[in-house]
Protein backbone atom coordinates (compact mmCIF):
# COMPACT_ATOMS: atom_id res chain seq x y z
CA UNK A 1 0.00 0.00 0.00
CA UNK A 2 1.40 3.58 -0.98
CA UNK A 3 1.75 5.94 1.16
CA UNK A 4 -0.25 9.52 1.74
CA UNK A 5 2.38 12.18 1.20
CA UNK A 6 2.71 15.70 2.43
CA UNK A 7 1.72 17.05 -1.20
CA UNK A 8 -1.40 14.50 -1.45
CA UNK A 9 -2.52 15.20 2.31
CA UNK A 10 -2.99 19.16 1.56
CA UNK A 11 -4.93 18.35 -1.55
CA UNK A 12 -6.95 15.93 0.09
CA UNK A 13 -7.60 18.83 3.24
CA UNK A 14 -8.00 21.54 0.56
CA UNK A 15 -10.97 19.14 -1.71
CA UNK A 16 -12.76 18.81 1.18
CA UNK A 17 -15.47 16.45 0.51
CA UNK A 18 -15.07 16.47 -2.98
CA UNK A 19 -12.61 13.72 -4.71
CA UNK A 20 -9.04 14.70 -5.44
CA UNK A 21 -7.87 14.27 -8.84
CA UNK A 22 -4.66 13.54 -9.62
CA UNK A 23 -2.35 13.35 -13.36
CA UNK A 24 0.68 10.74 -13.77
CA UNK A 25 2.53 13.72 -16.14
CA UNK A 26 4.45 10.46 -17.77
CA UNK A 27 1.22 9.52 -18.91
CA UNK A 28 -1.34 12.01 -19.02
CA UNK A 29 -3.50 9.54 -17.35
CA UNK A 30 -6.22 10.74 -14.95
CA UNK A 31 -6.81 9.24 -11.74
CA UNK A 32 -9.46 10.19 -8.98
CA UNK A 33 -8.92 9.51 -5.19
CA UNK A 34 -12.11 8.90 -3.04
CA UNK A 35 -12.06 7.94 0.16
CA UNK A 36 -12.38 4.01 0.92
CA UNK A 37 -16.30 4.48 2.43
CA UNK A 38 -17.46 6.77 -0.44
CA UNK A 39 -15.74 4.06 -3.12
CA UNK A 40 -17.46 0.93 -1.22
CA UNK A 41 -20.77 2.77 -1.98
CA UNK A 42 -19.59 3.89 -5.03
CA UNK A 43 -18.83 -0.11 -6.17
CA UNK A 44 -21.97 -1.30 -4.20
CA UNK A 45 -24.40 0.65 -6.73
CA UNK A 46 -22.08 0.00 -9.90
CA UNK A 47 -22.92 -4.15 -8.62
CA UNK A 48 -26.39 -3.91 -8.27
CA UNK A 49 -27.07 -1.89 -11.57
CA UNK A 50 -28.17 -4.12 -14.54
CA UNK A 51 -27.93 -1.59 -17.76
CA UNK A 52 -31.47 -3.20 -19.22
CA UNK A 53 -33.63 -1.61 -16.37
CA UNK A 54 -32.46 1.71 -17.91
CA UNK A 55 -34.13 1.00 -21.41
CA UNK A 56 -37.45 2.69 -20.80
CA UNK A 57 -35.66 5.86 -20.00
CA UNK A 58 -33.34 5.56 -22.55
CA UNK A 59 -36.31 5.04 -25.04
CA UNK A 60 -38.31 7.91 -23.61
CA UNK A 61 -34.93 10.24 -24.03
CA UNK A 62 -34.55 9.55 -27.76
CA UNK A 63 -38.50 10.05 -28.41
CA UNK A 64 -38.59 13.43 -26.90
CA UNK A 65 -35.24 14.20 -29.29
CA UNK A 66 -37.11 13.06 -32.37
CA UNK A 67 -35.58 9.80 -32.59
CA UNK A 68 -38.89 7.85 -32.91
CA UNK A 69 -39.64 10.16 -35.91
CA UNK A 70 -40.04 8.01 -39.08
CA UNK A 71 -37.76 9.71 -41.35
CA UNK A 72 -34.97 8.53 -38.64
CA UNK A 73 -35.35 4.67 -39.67
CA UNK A 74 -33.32 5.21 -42.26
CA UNK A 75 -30.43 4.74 -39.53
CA UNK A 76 -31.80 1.21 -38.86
CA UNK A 77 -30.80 0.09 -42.36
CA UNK A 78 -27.62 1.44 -42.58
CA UNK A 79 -24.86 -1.08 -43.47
CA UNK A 80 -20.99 -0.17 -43.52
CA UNK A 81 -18.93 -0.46 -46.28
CA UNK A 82 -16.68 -3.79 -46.43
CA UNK A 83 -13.71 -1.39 -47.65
């Protein structure tokens, strides 16, 4: 286990309850720090959530942006090119 440094500790303090985001500059990757309680819950939700129980919504989203107009099922047809 790493570690909390100096430099990580103030940013921590200074985020307050918000989560602390940090860049590896070899990288450019992003990482976000949470702490342990607030991940747990985090995870706990993320387990329990089956992507299918949000299809209603997702249908009801794309109706009110036109999506269930006809002149849209032209997008249900459309097959790539084998280029």
């Amino acid at each position: 286990m790493t570690i909390i440094t100096p430099e990580l500790r103030q940013a921590i303090e200074q985020a307050g309850e918000q989560p602390v985001q940090l860049t590896d500059p070899e990288t450019n990757s992003v990482y976000i720090i949470v702490r342990a309680d607030v991940y747990e819950r985090m995870r706990a939700l993320c387990d329990d959530f089956d992507i299918r129980d949000a299809y209603p919504l997702m249908d009801q989203v794309a109706a009110l942006e036109g999506w269930d107009d006809p002149s849209m099922d032209i997008y249900n047809e459309y097959q790539p090119s084998s280029e």
